[in-house]
PDB file of N, CA and C in Angstrom:
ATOM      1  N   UNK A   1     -14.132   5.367 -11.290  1.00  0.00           N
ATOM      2  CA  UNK A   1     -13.400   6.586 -10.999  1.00  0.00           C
ATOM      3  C   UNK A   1     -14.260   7.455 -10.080  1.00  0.00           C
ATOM      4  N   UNK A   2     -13.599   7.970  -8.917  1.00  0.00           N
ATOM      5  CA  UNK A   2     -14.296   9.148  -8.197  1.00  0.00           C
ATOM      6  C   UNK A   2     -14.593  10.084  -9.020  1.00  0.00           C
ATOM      7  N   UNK A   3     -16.045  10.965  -8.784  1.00  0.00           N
ATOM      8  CA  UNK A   3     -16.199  12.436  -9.069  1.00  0.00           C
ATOM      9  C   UNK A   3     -14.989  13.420  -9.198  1.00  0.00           C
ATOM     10  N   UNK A   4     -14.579  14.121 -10.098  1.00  0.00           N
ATOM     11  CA  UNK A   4     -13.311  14.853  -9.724  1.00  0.00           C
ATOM     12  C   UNK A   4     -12.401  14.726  -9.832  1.00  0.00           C
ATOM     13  N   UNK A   5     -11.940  12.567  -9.679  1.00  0.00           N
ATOM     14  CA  UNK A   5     -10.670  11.930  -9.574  1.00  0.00           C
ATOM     15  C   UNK A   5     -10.217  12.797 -11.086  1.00  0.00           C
ATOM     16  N   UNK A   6      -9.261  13.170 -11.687  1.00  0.00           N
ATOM     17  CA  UNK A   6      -8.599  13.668 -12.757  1.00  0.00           C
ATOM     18  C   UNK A   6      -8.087  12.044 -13.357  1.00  0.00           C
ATOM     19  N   UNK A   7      -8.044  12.002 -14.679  1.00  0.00           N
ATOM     20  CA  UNK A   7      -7.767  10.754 -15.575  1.00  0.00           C
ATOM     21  C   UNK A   7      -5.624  10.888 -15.220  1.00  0.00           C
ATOM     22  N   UNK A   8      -5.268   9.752 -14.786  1.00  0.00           N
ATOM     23  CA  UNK A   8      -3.490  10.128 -14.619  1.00  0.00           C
ATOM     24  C   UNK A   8      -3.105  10.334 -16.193  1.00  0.00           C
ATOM     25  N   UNK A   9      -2.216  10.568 -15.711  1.00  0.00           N
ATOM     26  CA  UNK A   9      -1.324  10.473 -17.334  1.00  0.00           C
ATOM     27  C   UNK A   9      -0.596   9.313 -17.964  1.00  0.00           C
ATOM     28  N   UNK A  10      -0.698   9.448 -19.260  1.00  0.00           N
ATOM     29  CA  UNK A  10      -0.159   7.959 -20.034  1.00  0.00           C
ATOM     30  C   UNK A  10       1.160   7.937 -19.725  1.00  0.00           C
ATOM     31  N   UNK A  11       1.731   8.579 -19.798  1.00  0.00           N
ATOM     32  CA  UNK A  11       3.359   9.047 -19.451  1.00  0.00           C
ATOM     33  C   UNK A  11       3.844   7.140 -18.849  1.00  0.00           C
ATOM     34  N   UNK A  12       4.804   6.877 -19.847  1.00  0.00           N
ATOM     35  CA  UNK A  12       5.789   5.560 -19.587  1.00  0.00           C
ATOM     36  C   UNK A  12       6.902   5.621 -19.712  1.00  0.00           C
ATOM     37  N   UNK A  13       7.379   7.320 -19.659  1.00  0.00           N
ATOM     38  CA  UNK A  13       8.918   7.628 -19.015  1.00  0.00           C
ATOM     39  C   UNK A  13       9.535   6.839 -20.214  1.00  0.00           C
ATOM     40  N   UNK A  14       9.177   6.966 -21.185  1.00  0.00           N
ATOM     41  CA  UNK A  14      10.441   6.312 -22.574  1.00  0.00           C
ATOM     42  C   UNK A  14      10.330   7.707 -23.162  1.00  0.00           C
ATOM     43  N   UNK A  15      10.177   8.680 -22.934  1.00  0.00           N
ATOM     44  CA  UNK A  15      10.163  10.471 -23.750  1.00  0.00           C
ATOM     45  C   UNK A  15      11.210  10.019 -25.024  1.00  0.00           C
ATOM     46  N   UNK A  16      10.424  10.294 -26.086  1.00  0.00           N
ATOM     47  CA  UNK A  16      11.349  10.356 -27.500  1.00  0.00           C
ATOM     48  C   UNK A  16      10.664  11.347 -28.188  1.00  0.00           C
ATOM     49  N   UNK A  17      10.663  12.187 -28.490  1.00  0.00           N
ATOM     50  CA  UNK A  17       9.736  13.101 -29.661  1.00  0.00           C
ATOM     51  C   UNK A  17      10.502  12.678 -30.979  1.00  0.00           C
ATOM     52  N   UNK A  18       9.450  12.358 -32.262  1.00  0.00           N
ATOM     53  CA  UNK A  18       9.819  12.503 -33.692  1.00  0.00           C
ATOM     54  C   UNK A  18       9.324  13.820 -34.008  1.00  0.00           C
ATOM     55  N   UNK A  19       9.620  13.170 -35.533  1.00  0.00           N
ATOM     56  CA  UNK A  19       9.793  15.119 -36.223  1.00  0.00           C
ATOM     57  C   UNK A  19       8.394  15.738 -35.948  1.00  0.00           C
ATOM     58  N   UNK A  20       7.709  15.245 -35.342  1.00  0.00           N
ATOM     59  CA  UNK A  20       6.929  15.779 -35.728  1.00  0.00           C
ATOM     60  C   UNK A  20       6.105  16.196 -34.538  1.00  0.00           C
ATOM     61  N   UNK A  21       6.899  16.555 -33.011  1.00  0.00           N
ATOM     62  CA  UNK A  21       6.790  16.733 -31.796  1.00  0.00           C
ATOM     63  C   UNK A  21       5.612  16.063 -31.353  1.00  0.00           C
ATOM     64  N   UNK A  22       5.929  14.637 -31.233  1.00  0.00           N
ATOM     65  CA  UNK A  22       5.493  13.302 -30.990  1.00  0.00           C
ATOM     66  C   UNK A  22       6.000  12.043 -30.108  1.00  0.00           C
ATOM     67  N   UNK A  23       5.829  12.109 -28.705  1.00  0.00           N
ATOM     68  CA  UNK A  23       6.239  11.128 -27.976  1.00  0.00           C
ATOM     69  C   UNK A  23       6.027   9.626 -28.414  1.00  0.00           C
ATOM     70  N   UNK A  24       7.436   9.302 -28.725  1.00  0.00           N
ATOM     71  CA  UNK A  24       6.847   7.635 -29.710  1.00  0.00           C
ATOM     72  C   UNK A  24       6.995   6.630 -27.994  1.00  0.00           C
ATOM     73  N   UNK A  25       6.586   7.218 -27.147  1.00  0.00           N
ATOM     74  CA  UNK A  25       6.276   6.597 -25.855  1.00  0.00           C
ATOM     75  C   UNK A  25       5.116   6.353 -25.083  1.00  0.00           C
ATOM     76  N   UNK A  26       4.129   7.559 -25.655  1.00  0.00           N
ATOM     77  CA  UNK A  26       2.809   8.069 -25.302  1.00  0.00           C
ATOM     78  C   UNK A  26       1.907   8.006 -25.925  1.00  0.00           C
ATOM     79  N   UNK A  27       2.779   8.734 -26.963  1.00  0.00           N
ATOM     80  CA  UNK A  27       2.085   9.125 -28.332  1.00  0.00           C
ATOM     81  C   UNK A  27       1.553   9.989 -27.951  1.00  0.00           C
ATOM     82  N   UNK A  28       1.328  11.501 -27.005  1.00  0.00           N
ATOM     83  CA  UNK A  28       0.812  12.398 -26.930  1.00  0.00           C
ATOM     84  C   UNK A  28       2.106  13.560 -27.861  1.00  0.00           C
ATOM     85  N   UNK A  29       1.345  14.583 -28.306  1.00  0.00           N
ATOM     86  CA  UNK A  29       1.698  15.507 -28.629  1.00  0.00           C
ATOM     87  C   UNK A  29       2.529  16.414 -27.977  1.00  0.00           C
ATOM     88  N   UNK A  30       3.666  17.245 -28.323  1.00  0.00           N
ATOM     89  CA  UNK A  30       4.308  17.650 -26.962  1.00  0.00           C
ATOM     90  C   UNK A  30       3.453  18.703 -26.700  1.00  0.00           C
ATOM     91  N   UNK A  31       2.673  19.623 -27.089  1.00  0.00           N
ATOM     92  CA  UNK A  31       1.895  20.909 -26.495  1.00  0.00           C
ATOM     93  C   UNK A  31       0.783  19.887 -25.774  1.00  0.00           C
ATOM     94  N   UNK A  32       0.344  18.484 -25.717  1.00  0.00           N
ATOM     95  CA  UNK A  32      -0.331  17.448 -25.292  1.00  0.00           C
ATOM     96  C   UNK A  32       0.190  17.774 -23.854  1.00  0.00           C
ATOM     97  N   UNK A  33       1.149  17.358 -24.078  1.00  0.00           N
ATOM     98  CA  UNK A  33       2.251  16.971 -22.864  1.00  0.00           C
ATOM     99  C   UNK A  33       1.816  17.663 -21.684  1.00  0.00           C
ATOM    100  N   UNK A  34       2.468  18.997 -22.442  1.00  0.00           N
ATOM    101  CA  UNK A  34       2.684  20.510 -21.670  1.00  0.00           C
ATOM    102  C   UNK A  34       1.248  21.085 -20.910  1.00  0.00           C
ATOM    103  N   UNK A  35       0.638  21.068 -21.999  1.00  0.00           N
ATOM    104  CA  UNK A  35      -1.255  21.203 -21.141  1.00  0.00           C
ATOM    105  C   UNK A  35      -1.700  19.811 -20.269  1.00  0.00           C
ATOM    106  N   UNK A  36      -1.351  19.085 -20.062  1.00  0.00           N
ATOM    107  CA  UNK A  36      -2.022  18.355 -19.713  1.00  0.00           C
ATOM    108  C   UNK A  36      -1.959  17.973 -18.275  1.00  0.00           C
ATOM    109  N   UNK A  37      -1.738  18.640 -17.770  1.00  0.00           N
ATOM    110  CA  UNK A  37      -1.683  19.366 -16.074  1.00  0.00           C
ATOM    111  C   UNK A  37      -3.239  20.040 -15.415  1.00  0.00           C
ATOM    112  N   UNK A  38      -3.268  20.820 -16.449  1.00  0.00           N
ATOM    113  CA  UNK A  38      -4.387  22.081 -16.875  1.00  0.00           C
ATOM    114  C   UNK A  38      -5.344  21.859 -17.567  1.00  0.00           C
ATOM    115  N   UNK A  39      -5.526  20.414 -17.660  1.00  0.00           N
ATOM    116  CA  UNK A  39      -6.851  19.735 -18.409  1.00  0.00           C
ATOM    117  C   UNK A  39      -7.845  19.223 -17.739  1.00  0.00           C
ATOM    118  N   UNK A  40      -9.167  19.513 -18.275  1.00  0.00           N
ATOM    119  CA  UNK A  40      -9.880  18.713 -17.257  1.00  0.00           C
ATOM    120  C   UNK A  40     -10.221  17.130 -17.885  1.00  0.00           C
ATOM    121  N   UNK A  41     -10.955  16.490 -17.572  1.00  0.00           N
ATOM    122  CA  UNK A  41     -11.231  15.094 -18.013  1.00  0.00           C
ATOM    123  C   UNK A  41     -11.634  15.203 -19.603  1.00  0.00           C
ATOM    124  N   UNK A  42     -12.537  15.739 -19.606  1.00  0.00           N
ATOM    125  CA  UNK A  42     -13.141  15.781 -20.862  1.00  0.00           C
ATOM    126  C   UNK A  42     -12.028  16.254 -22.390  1.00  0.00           C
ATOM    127  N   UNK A  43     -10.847  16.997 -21.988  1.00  0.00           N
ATOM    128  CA  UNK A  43      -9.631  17.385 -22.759  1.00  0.00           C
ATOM    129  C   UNK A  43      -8.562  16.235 -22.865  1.00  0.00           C
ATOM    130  N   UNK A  44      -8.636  15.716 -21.431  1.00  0.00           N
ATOM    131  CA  UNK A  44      -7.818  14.155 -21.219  1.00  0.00           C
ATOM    132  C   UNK A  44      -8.353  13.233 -22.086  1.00  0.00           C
ATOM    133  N   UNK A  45      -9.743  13.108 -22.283  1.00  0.00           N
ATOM    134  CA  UNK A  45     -10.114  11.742 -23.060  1.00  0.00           C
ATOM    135  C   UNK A  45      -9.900  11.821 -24.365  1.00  0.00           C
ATOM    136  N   UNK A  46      -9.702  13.359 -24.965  1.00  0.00           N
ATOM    137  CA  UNK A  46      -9.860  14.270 -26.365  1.00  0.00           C
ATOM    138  C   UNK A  46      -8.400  13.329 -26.807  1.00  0.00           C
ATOM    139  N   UNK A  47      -6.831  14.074 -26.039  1.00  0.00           N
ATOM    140  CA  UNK A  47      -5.796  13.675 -25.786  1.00  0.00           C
ATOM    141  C   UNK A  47      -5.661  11.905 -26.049  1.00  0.00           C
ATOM    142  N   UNK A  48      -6.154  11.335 -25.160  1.00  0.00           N
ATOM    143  CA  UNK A  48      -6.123   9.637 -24.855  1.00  0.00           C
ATOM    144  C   UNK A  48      -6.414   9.321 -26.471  1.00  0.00           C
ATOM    145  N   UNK A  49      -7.935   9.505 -27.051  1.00  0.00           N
ATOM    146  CA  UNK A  49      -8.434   8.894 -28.115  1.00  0.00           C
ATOM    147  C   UNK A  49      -7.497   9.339 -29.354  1.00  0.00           C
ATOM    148  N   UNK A  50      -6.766  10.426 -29.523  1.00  0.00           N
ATOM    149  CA  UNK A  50      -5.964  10.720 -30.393  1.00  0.00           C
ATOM    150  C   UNK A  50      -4.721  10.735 -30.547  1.00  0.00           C
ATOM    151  N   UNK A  51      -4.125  10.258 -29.104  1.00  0.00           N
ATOM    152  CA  UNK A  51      -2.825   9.372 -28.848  1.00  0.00           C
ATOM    153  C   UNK A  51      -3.119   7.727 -29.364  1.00  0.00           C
ATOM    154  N   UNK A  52      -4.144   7.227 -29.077  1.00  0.00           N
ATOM    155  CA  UNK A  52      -4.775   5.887 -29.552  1.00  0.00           C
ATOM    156  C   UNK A  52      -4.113   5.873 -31.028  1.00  0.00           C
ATOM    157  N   UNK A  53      -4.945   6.492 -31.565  1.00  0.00           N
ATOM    158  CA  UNK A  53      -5.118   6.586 -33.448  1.00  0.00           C
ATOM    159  C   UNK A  53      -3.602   7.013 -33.555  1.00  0.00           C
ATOM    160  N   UNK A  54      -3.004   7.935 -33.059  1.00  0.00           N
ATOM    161  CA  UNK A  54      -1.052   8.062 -33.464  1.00  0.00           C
ATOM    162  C   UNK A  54      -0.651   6.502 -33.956  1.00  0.00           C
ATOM    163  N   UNK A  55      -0.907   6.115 -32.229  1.00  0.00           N
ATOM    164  CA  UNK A  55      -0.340   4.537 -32.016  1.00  0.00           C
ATOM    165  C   UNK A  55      -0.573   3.576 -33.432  1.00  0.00           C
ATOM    166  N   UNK A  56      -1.602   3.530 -33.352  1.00  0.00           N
ATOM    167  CA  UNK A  56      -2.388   2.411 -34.345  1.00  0.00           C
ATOM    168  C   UNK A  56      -1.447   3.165 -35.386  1.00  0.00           C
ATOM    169  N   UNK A  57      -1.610   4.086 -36.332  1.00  0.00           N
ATOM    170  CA  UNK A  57      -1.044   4.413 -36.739  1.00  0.00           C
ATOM    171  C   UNK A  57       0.229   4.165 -37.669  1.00  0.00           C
ATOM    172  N   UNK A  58       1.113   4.613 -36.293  1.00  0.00           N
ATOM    173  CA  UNK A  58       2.672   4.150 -36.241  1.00  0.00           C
ATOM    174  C   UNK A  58       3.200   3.112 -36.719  1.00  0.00           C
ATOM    175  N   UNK A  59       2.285   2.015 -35.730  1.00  0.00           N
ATOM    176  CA  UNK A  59       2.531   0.779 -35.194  1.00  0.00           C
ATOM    177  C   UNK A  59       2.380   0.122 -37.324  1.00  0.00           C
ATOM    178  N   UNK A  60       0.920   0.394 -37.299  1.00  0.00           N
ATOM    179  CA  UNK A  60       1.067  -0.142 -38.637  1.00  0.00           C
ATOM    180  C   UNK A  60       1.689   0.321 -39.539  1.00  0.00           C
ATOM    181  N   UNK A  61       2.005   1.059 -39.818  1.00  0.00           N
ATOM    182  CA  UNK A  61       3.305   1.661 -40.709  1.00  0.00           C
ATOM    183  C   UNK A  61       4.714   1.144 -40.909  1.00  0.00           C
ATOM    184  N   UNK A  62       5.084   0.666 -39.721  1.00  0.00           N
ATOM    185  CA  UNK A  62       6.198  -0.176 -38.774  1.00  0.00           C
ATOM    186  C   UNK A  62       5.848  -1.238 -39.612  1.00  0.00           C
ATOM    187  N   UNK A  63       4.306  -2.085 -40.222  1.00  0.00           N
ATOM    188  CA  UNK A  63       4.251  -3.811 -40.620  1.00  0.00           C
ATOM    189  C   UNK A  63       4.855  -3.806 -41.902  1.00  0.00           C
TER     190      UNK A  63
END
């Protein structure tokens, strides 16, 4: 990654929020969502690693 380059966004355009204002697409948070324009890297990776753990999560809950 360049100096500066900003991390893109996970965003895979399937937008679903559950109850619990939760993109079951992203898995970011929707106030995630909304800041995450206005983030710098270090808030992006905060975001990424705790969209991760949603996933895992979910996913196993789902077995």
């Amino acid at each position: 990654m360049i100096k500066d380059e900003l991390i893109q966004s996970p965003c895979i355009r399937n937008c679903c929020l559950n109850e619990d204002d939760v993109c079951l697409g992203c898995f970011r948070a929707l106030t995630e969502i909304i800041d995450w324009s206005d983030s710098d890297n270090t808030r992006r990776i905060t975001v990424l690693e705790k969209a991760k753990k949603r996933r895992l999560a979910y996913h196993k809950s789902k077995v």
